[in-house]
C-alpha atoms as a PDB file:
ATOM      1  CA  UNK A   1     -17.648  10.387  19.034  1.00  0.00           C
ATOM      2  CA  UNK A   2     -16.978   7.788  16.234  1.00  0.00           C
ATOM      3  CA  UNK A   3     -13.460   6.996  15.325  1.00  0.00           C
ATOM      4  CA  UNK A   4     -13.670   8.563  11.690  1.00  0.00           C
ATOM      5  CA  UNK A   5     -14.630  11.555  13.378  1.00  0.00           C
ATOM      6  CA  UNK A   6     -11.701  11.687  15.701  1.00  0.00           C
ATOM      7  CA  UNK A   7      -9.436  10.744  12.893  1.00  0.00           C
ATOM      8  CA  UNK A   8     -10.415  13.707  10.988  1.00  0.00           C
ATOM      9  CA  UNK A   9     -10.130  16.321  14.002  1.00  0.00           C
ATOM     10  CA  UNK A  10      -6.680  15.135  14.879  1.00  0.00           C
ATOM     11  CA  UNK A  11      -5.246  15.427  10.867  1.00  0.00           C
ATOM     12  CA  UNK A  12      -7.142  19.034  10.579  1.00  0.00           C
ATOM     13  CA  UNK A  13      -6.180  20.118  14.004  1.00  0.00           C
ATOM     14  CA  UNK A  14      -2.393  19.023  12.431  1.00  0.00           C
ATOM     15  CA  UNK A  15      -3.082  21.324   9.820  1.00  0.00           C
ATOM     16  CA  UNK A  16      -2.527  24.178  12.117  1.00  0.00           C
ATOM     17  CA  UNK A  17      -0.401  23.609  14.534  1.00  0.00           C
ATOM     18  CA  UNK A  18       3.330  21.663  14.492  1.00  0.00           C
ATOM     19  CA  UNK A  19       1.697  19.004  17.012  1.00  0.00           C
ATOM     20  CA  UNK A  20      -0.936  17.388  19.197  1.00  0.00           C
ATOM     21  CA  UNK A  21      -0.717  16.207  22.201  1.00  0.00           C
ATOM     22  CA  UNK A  22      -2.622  13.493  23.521  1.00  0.00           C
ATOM     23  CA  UNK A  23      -3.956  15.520  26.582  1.00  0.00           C
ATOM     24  CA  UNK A  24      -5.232  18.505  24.247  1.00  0.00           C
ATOM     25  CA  UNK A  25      -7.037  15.922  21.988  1.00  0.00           C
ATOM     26  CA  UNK A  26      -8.584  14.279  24.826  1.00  0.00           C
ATOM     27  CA  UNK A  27      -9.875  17.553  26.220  1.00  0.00           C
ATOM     28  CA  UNK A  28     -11.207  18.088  22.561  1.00  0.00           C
ATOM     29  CA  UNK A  29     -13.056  14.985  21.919  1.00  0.00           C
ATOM     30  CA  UNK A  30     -13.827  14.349  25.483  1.00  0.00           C
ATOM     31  CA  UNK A  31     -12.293  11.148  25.403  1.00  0.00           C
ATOM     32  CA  UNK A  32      -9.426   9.476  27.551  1.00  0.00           C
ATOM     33  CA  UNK A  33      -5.380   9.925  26.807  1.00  0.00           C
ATOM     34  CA  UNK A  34      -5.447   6.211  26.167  1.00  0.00           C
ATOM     35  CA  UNK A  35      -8.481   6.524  23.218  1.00  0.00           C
ATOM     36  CA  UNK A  36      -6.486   9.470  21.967  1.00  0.00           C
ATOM     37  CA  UNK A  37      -2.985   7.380  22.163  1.00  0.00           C
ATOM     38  CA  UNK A  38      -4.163   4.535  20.333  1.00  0.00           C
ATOM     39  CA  UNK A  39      -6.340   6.552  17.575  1.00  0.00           C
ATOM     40  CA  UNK A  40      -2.514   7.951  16.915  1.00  0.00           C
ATOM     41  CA  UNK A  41      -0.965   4.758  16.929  1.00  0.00           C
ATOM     42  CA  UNK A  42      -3.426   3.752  14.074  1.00  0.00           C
ATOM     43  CA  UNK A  43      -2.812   7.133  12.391  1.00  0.00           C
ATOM     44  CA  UNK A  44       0.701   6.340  12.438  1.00  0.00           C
ATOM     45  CA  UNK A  45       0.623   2.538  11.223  1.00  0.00           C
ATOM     46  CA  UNK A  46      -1.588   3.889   8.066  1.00  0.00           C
ATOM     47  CA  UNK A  47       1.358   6.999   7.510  1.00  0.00           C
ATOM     48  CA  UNK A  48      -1.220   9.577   8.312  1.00  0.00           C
ATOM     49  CA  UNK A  49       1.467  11.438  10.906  1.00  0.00           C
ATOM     50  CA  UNK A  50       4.320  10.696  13.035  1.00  0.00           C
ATOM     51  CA  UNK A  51       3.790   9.546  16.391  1.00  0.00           C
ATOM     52  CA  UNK A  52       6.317  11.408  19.185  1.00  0.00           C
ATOM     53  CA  UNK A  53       6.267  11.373  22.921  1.00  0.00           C
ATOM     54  CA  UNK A  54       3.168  12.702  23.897  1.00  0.00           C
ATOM     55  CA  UNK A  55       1.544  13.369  20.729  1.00  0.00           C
ATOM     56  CA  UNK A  56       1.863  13.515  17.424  1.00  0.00           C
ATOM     57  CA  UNK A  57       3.497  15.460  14.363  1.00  0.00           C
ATOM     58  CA  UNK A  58       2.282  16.038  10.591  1.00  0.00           C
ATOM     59  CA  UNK A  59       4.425  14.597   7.880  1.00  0.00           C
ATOM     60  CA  UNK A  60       5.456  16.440   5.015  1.00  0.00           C
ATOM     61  CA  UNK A  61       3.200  15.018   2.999  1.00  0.00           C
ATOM     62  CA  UNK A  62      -0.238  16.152   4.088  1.00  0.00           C
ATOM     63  CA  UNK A  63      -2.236  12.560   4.327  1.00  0.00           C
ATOM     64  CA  UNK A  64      -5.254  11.473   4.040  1.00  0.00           C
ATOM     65  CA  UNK A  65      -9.055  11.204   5.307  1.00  0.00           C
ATOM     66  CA  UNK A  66     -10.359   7.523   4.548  1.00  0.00           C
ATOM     67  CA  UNK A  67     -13.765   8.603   3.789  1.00  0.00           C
ATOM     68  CA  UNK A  68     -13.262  12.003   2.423  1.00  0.00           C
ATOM     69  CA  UNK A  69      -9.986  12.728   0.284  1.00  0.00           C
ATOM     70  CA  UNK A  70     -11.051  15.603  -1.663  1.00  0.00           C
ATOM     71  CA  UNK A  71     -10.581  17.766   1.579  1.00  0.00           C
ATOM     72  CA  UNK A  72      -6.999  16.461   1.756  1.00  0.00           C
ATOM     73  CA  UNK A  73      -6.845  16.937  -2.262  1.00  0.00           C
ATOM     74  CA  UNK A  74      -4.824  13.413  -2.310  1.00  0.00           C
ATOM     75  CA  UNK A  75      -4.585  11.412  -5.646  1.00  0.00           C
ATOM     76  CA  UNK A  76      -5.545   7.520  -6.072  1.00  0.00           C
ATOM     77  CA  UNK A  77      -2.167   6.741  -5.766  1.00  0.00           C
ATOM     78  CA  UNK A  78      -1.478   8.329  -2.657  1.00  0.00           C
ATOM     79  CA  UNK A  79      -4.226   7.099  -0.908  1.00  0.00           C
ATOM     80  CA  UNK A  80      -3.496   3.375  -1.573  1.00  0.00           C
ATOM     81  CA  UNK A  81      -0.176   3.870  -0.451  1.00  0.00           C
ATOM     82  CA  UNK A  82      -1.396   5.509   2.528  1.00  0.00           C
ATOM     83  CA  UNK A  83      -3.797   2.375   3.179  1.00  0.00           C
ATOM     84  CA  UNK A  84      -0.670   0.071   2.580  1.00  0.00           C
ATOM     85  CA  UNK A  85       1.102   1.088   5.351  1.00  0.00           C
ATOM     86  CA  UNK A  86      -0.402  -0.571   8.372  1.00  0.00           C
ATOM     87  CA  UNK A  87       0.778  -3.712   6.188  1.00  0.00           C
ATOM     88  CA  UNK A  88       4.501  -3.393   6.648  1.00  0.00           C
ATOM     89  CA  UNK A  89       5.529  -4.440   9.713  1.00  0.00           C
ATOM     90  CA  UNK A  90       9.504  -4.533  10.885  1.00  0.00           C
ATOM     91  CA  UNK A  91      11.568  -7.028   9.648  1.00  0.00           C
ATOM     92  CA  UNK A  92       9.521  -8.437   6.614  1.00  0.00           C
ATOM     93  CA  UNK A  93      10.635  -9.620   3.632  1.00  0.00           C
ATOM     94  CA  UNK A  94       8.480  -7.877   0.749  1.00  0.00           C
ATOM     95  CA  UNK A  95       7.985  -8.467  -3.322  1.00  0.00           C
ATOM     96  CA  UNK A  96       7.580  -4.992  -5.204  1.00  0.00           C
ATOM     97  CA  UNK A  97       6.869  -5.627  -8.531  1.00  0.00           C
ATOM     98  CA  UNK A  98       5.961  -2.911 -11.551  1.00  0.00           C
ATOM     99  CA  UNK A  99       4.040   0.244 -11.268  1.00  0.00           C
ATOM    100  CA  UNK A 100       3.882   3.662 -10.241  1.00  0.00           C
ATOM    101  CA  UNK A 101       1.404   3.087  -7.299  1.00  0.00           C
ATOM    102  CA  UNK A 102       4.265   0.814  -6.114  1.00  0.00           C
ATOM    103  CA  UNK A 103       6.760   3.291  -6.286  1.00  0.00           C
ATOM    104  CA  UNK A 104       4.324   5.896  -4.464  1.00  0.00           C
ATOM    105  CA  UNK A 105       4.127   3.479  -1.672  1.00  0.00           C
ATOM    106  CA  UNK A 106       7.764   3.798  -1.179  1.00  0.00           C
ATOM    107  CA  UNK A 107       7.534   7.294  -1.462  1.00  0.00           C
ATOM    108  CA  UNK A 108       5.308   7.322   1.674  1.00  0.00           C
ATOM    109  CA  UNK A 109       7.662   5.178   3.686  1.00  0.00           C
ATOM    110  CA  UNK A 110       7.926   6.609   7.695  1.00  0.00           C
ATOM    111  CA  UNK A 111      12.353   7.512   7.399  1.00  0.00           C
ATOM    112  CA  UNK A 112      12.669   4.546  10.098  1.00  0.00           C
ATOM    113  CA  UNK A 113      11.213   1.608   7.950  1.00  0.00           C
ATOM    114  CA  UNK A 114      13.212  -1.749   8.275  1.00  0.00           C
ATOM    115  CA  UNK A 115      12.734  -4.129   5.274  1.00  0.00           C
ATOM    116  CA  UNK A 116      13.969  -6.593   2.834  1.00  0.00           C
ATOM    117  CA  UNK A 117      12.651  -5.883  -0.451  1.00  0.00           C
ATOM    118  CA  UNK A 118      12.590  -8.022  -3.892  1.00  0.00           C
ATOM    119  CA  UNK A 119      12.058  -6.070  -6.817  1.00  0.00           C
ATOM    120  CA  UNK A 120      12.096  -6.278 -10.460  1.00  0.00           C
ATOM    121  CA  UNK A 121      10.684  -2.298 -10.474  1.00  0.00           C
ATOM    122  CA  UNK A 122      14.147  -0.518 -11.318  1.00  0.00           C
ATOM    123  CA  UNK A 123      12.387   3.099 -10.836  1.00  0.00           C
ATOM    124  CA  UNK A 124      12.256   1.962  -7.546  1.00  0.00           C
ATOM    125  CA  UNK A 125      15.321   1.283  -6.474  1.00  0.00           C
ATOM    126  CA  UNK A 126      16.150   5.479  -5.631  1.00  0.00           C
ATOM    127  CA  UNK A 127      13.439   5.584  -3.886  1.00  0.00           C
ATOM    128  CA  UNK A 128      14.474   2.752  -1.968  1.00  0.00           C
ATOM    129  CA  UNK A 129      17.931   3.574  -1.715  1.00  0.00           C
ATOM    130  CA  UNK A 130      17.389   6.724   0.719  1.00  0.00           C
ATOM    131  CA  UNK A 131      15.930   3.741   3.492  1.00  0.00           C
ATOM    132  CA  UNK A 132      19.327   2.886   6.035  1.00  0.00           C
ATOM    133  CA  UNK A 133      17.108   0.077   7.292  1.00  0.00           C
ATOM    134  CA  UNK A 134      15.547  -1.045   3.464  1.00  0.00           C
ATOM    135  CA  UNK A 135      17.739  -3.845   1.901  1.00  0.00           C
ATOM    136  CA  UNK A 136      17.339  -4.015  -1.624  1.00  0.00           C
ATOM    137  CA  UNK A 137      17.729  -7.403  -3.886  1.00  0.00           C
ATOM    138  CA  UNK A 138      17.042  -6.378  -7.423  1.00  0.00           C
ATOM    139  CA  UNK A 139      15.763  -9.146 -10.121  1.00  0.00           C
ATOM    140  CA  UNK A 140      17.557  -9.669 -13.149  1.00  0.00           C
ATOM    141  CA  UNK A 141      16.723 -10.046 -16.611  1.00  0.00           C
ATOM    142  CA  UNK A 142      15.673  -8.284 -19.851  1.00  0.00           C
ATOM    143  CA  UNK A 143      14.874  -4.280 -18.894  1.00  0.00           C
ATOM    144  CA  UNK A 144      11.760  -2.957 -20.236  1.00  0.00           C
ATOM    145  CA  UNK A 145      12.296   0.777 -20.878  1.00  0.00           C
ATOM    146  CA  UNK A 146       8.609   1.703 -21.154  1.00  0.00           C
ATOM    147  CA  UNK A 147       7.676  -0.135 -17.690  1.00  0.00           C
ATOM    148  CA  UNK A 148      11.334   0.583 -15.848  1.00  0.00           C
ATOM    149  CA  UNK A 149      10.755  -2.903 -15.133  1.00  0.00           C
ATOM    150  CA  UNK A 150      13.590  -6.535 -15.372  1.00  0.00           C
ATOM    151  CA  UNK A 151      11.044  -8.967 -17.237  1.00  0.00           C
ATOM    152  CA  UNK A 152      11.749 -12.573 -18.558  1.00  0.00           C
ATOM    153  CA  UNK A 153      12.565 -15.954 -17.557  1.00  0.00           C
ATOM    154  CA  UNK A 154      16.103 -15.221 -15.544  1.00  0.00           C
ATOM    155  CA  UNK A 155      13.277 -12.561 -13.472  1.00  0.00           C
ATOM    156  CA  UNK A 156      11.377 -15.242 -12.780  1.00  0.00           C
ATOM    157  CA  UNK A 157      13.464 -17.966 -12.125  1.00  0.00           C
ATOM    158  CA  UNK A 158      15.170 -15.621  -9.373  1.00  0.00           C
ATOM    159  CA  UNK A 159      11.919 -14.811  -7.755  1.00  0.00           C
ATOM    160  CA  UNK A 160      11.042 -18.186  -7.470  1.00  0.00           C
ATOM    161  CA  UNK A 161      14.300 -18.476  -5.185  1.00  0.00           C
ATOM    162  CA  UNK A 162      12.361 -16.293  -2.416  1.00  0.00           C
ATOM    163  CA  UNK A 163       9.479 -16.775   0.339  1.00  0.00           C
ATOM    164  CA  UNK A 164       8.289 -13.569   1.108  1.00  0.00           C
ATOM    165  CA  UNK A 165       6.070 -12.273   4.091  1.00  0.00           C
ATOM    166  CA  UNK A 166       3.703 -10.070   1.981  1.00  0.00           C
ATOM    167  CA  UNK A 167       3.999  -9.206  -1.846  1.00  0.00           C
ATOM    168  CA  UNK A 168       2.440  -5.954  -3.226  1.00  0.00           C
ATOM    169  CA  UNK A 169       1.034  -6.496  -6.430  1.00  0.00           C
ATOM    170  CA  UNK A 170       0.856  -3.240  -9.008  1.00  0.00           C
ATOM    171  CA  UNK A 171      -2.479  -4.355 -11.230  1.00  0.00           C
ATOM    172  CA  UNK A 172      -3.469  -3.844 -14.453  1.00  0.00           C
ATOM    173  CA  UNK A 173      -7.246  -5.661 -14.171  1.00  0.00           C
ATOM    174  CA  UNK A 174      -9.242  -7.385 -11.374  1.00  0.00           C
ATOM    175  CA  UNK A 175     -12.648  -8.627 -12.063  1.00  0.00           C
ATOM    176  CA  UNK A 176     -15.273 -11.063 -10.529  1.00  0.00           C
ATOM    177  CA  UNK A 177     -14.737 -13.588 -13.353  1.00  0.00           C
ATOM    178  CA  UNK A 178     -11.216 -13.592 -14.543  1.00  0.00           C
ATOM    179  CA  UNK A 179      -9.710 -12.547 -11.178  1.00  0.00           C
ATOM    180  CA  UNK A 180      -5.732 -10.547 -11.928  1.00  0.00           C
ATOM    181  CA  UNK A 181      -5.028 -10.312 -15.398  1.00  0.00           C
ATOM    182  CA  UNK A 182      -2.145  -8.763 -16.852  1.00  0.00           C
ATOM    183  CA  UNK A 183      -1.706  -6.574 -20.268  1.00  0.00           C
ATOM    184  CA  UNK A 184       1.795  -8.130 -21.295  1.00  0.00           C
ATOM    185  CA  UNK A 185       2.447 -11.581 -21.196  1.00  0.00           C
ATOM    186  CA  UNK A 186       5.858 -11.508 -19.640  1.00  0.00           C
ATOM    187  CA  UNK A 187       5.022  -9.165 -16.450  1.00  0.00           C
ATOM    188  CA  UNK A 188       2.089 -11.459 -15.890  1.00  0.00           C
ATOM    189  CA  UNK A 189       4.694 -14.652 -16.058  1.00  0.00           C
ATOM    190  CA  UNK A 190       6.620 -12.308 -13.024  1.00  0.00           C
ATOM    191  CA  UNK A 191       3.333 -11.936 -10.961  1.00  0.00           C
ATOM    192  CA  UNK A 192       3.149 -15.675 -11.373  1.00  0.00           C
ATOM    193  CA  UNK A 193       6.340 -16.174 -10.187  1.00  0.00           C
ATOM    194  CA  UNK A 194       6.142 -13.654  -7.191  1.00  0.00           C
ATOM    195  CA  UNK A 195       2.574 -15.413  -5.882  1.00  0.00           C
ATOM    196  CA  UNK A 196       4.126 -18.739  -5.912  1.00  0.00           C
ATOM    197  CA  UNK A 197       6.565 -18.093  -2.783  1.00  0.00           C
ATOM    198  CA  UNK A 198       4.219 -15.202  -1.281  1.00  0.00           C
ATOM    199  CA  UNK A 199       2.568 -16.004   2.244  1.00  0.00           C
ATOM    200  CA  UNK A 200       0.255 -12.585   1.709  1.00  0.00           C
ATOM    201  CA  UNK A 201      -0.440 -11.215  -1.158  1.00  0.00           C
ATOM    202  CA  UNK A 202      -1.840  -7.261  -1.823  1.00  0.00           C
ATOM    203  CA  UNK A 203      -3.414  -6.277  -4.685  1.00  0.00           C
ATOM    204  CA  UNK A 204      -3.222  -2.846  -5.717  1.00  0.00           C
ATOM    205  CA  UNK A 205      -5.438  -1.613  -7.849  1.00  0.00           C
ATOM    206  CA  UNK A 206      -7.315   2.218  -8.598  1.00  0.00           C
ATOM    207  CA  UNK A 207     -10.693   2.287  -9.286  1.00  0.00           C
ATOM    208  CA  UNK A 208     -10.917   2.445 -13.018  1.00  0.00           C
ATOM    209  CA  UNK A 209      -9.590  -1.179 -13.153  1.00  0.00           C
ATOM    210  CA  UNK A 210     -12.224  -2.673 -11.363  1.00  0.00           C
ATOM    211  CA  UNK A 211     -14.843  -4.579 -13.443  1.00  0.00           C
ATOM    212  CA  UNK A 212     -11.796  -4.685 -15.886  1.00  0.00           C
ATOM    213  CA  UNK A 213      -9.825  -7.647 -18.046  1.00  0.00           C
ATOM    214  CA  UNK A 214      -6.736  -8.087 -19.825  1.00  0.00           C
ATOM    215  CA  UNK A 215      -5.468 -10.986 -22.188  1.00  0.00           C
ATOM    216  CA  UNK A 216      -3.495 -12.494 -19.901  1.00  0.00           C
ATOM    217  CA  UNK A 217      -4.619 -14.458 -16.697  1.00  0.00           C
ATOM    218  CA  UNK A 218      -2.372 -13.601 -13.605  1.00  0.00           C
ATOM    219  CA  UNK A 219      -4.633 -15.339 -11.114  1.00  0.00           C
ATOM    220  CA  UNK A 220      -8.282 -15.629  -9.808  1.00  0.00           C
ATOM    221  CA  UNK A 221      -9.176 -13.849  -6.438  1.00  0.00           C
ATOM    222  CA  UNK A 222      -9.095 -17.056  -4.335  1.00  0.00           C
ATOM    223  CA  UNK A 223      -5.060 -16.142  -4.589  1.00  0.00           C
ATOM    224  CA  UNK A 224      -5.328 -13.155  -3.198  1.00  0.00           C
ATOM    225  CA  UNK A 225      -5.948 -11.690   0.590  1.00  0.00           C
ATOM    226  CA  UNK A 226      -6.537  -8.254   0.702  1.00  0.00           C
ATOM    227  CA  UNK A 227      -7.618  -5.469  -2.457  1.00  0.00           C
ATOM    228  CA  UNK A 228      -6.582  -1.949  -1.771  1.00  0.00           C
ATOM    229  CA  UNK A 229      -7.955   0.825  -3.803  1.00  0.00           C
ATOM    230  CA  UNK A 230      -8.378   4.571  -3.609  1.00  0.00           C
ATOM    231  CA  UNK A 231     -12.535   3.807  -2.572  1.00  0.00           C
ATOM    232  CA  UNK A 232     -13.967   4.082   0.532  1.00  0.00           C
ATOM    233  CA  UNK A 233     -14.249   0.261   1.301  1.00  0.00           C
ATOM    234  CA  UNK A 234     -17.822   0.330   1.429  1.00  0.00           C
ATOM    235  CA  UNK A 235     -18.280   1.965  -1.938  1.00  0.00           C
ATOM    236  CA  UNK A 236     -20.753   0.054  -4.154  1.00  0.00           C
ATOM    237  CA  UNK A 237     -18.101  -0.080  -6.956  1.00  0.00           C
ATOM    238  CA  UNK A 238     -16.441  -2.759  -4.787  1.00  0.00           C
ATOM    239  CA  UNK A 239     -19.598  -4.931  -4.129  1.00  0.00           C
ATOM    240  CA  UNK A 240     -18.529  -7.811  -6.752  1.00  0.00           C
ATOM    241  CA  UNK A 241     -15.474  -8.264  -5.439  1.00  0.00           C
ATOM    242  CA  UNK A 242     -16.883  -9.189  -1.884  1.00  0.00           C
ATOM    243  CA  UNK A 243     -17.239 -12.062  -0.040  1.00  0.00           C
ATOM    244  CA  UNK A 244     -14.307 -13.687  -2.504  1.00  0.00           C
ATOM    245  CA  UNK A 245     -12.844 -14.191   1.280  1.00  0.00           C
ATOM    246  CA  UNK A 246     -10.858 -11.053  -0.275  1.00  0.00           C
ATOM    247  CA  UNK A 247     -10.226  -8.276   2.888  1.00  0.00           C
ATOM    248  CA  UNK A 248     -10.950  -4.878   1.055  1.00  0.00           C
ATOM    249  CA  UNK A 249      -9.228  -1.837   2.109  1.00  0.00           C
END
């Protein structure tokens, strides 16, 4: 049986039941304990479930499918923050800039998460804030009440002040041609700032942006590593953003 396929029995078999086990799944899929074990630990590292001795509970949130989500009826922003998961790894220092789908990652944090992250995204910080293991360093400058977010030159003077391991960037455009481009000048001057002292960078973008351009030129793809979107990654939609060495999600 394909992986997919045994992804999708364990989340629906979670569905109805408090737990799996990896001996009932294995009987299941007629597989071994250790195929079983590590299609969990995967599950886990994308915030599908919760991984226990000997098996497996459902979070509260009901997750995903990656090739189906209408069975799961998840939204576009919960399925890229689902897909950002397996990217966080203990320990790492993170940029979170603006957004909601940035804030919906955080919402989607496993209760155990150890980070350092470096925000100008003040609707974040609750969210945040419920994390023992999350440290917090919030940018200043100017607030921007529609975006919830600290814009201007102090913001990005203090991000430049930080190397980070991986820095999720909230989108407003991404095509071929002009790469990331931003609708306000100063939250593209912040993404600047964040990508100069970011060893990984994430875009995050939803579907309807692809294809897409705004006035102001955040950076062309060959900046980037890796594009998560709400898509299936073999979806056509995506096919002129490959091969821009750009790892799609």
């Amino acid at each position: 049986m394909i992986r997919e396929k045994r992804f999708e029995h364990i989340i629906s078999s979670l569905k109805n039941t408090d737990m799996v086990t990896y001996s009932v799944m294995s009987a299941d899929l007629s597989v071994s304990e250790d195929t079983i074990r590590r299609d969990i630990d995967y599950l886990h590292d994308n915030g599908l479930l919760s991984k226990v001795r000997g098996g497996a509970i459902s979070r509260n949130k009901n997750p995903l499918s990656f090739q189906d989500r209408t069975n799961f009826q998840s939204t576009e922003k919960e399925v890229i923050a689902m897909k950002a998961q397996s990217l966080l790894k203990p320990g790492m220092t993170v940029f979170m800039d603006g957004g909601t789908t940035v804030c919906a990652i955080a919402e989607c944090l496993p209760t155990n998460t150890s980070l350092r992250v470096i925000t100008n995204n003040i609707a974040l910080i609750p969210l945040l804030g419920q994390f023992r293991d999350i440290e917090v360093i919030v940018l200043g400058g100017n607030y921007d009440r529609d975006t919830q977010t600290n814009t201007g030159a102090r913001t990005c003077d203090e991000a430049a002040q930080f190397v980070v391991d991986l820095y999720l960037m909230g989108t407003c455009a991404i095509s071929k041609d002009f790469g990331i481009t931003a609708s306000m000048r100063e939250d593209g001057a912040v993404k600047k700032a964040m990508l100069k002292g970011s060893k990984k960078v994430v875009v995050l973008s939803n579907s309807r942006k692809i294809g897409t351009n705004e006035p102001f030129v955040v950076c062309g793809l060959q900046d980037t590593h890796v594009l998560i979107t709400e898509l299936p990654s073999n979806d056509p939609k995506l096919d002129e953003l490959r091969f821009k060495n750009l790892k799609i999600i």
